[in-house]
Protein backbone atom coordinates (compact mmCIF):
# COMPACT_ATOMS: atom_id res chain seq x y z
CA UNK A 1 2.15 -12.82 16.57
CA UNK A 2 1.04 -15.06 13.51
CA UNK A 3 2.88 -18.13 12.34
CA UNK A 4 4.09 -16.90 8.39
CA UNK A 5 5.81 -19.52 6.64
CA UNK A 6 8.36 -22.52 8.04
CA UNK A 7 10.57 -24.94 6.55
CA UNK A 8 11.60 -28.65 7.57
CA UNK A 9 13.65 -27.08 11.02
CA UNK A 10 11.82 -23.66 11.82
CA UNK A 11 8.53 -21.69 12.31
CA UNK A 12 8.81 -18.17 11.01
CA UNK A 13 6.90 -16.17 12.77
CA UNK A 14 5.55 -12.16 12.21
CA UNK A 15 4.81 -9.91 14.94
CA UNK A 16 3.25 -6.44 13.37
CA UNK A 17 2.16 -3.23 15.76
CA UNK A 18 2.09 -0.30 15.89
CA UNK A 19 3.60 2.45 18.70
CA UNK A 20 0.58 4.76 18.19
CA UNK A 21 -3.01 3.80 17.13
CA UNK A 22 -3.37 3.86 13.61
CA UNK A 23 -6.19 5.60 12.12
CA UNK A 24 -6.08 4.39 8.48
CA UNK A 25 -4.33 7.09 7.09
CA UNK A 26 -1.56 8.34 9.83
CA UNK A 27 0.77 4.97 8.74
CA UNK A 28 4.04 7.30 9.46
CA UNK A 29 3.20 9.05 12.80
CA UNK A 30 1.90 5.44 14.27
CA UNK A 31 5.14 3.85 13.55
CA UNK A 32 4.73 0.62 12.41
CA UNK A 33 6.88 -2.35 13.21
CA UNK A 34 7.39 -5.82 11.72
CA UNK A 35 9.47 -8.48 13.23
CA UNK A 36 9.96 -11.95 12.29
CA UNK A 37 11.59 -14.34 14.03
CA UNK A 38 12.50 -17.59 13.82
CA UNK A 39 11.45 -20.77 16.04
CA UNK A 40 13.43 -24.01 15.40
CA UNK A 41 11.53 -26.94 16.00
CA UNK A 42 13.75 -28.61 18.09
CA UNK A 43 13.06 -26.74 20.94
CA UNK A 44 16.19 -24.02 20.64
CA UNK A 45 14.87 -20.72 21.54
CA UNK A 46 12.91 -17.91 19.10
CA UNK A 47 15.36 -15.42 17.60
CA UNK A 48 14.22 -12.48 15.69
CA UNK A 49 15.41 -12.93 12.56
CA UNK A 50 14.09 -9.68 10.52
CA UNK A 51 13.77 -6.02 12.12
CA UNK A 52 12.03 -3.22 11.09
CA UNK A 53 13.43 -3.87 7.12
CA UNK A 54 10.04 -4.81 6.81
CA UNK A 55 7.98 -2.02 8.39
CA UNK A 56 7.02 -0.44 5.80
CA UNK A 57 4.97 -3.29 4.50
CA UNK A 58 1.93 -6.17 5.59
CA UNK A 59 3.84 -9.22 4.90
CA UNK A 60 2.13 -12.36 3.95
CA UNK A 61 3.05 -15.73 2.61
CA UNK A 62 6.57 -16.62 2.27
CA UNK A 63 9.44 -18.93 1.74
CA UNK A 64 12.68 -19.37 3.04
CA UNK A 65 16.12 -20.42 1.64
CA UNK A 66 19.65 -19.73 1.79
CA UNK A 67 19.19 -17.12 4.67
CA UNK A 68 16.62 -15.55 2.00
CA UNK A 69 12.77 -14.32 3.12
CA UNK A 70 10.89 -14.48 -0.03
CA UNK A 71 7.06 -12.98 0.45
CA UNK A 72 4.42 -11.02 -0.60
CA UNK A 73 3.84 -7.69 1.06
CA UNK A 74 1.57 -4.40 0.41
CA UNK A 75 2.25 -1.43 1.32
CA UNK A 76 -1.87 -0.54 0.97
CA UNK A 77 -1.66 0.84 5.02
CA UNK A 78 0.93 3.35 4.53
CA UNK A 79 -0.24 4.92 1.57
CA UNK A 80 -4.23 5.34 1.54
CA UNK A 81 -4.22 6.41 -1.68
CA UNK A 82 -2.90 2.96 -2.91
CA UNK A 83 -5.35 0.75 -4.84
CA UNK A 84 -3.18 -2.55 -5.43
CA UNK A 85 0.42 -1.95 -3.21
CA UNK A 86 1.49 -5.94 -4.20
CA UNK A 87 5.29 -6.77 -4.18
CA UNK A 88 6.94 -9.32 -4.36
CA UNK A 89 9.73 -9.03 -1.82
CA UNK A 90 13.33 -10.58 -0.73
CA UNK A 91 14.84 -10.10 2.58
CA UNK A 92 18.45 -11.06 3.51
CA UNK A 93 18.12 -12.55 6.68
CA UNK A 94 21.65 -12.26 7.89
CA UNK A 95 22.21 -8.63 6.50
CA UNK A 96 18.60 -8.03 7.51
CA UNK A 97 17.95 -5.67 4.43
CA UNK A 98 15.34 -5.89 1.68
CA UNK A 99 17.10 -6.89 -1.47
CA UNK A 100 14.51 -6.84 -3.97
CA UNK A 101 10.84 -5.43 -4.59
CA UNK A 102 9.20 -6.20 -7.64
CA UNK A 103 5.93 -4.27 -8.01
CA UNK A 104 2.71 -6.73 -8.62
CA UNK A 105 -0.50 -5.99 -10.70
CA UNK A 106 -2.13 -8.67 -8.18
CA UNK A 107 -0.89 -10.97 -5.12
CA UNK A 108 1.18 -13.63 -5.83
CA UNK A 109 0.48 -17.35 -5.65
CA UNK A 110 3.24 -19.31 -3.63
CA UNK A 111 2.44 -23.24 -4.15
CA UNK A 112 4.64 -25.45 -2.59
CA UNK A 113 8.11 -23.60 -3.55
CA UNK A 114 6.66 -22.49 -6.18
CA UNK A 115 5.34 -18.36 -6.87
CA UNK A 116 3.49 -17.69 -9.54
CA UNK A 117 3.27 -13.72 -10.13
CA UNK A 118 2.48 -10.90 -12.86
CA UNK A 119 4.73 -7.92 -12.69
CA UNK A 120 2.59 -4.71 -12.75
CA UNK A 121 2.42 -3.35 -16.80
CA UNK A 122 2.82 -7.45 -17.70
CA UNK A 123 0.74 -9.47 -19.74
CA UNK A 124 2.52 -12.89 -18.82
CA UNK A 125 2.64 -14.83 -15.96
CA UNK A 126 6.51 -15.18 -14.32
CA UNK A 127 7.40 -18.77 -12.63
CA UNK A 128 9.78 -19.21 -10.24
CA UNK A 129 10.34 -22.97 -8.95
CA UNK A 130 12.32 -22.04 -5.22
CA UNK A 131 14.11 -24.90 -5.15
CA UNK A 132 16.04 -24.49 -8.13
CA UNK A 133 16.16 -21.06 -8.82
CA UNK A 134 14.55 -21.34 -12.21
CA UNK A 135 12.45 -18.46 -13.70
CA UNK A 136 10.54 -18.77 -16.60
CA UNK A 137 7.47 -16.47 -18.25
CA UNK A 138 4.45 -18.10 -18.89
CA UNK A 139 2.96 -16.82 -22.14
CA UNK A 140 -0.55 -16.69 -21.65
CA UNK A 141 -1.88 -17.65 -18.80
CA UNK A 142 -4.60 -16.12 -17.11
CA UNK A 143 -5.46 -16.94 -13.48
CA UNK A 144 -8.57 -14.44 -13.42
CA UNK A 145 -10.99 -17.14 -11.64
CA UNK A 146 -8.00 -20.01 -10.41
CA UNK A 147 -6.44 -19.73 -7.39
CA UNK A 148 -3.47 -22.29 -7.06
CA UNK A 149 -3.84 -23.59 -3.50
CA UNK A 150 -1.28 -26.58 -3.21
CA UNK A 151 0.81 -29.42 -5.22
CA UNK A 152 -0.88 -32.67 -5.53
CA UNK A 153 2.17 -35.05 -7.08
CA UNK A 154 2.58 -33.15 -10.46
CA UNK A 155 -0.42 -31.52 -10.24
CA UNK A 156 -1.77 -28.49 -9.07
CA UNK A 157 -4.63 -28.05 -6.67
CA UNK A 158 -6.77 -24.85 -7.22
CA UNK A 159 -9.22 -22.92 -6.12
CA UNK A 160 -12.12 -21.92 -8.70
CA UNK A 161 -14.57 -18.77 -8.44
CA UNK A 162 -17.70 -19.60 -10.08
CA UNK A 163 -19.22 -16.36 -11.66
CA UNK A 164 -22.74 -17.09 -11.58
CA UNK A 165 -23.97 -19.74 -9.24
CA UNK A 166 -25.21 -19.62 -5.46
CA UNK A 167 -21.76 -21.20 -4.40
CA UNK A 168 -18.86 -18.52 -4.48
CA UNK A 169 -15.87 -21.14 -5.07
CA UNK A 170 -15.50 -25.01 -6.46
CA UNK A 171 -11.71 -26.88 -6.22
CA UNK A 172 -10.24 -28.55 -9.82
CA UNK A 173 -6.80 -30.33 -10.23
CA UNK A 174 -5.09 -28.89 -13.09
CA UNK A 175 -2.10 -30.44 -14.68
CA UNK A 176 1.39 -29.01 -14.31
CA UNK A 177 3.28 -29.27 -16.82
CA UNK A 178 0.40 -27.65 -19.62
CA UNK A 179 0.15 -25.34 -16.96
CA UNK A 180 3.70 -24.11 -17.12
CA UNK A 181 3.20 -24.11 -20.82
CA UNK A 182 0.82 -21.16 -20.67
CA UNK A 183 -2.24 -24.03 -20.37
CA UNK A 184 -5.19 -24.87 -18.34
CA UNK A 185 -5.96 -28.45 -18.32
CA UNK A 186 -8.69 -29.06 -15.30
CA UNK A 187 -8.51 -33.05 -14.53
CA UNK A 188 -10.86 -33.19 -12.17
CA UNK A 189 -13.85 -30.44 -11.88
């Protein structure tokens, strides 16, 4: 079991196995499972929250809201064959069903209620701020080397492959609002 996101009152937490042993390629005859539950932090006891809606995916960050499990998943295990296998996926948590699955060219970023993401056969960039509900393209914007890693007041905090040097990664700020505009503005290298 593996802590995967939380708000301000609860841990959600993922518990993936599988019934048989899984050989790499036999993702239907191991039967896989994916639970999450849910742990309030005020000492209530952990209810599972999500069944096997989820099963046929690896889920990995997410974000919570409204009785809504926003994440990123691949389904790269059930299907060896599968290069990429990103989505982008909503859960209902009360009706415990998988509402939506957008298909991803890459994973997406979540920062602080906020996912970055690039549909697969997209050129731009889509930006969804959580909180709000607000989508918006960004025209653009390439994240080939950046990594967005967290919010630092109303900038972001990312992550930086270096192509050519002995170290792998450096960390920049980059400014938010250019950012949303389709622009890279490092403020700090």
């Amino acid at each position: 079991m593996e802590i995967f996101c939380g708000d301000i009152e609860n841990l959600y937490l993922q518990y993936s196995y599988f019934e048989q042993p899984f050989d790499g390629e036999n993702f239907e005859e191991a039967l896989h499972h994916a639970v999450i539950y849910r742990q309030p932090l005020e000492g209530e006891m952990m209810e599972q929250v999500l069944t096997d809606a989820a099963a046929p995916y690896h889920l990995f960050r997410g974000w919570v809201q409204n009785d809504q499990l926003i994440c990123s998943g691949t389904n790269a295990l059930r299907d060896a064959s599968v290069t990429t296998g990103n989505y982008l996926l909503t859960f209902d948590l009360e009706e415990e069903k998988l509402v939506e699955e957008i298909e991803l060219a890459s994973f997406p970023f979540f920062v602080d209620g906020e996912i970055f993401y690039l549909e697969q056969g997209e050129t731009d960039y889509t930006h969804v701020d959580l909180r709000t509900n607000q989508k918006e393209k960004l025209a653009g914007l390439e994240l080939d080397d950046l990594w967005p890693m967290a919010r630092a007041g109303e900038d972001f905090y990312f992550a930086k492959q270096k192509k050519e040097e002995s170290e792998n990664w450096t960390f920049v700020f980059v400014r938010r609002n250019p950012f949303l505009r389709g622009e890279i503005e490092v403020i700090h290298p």
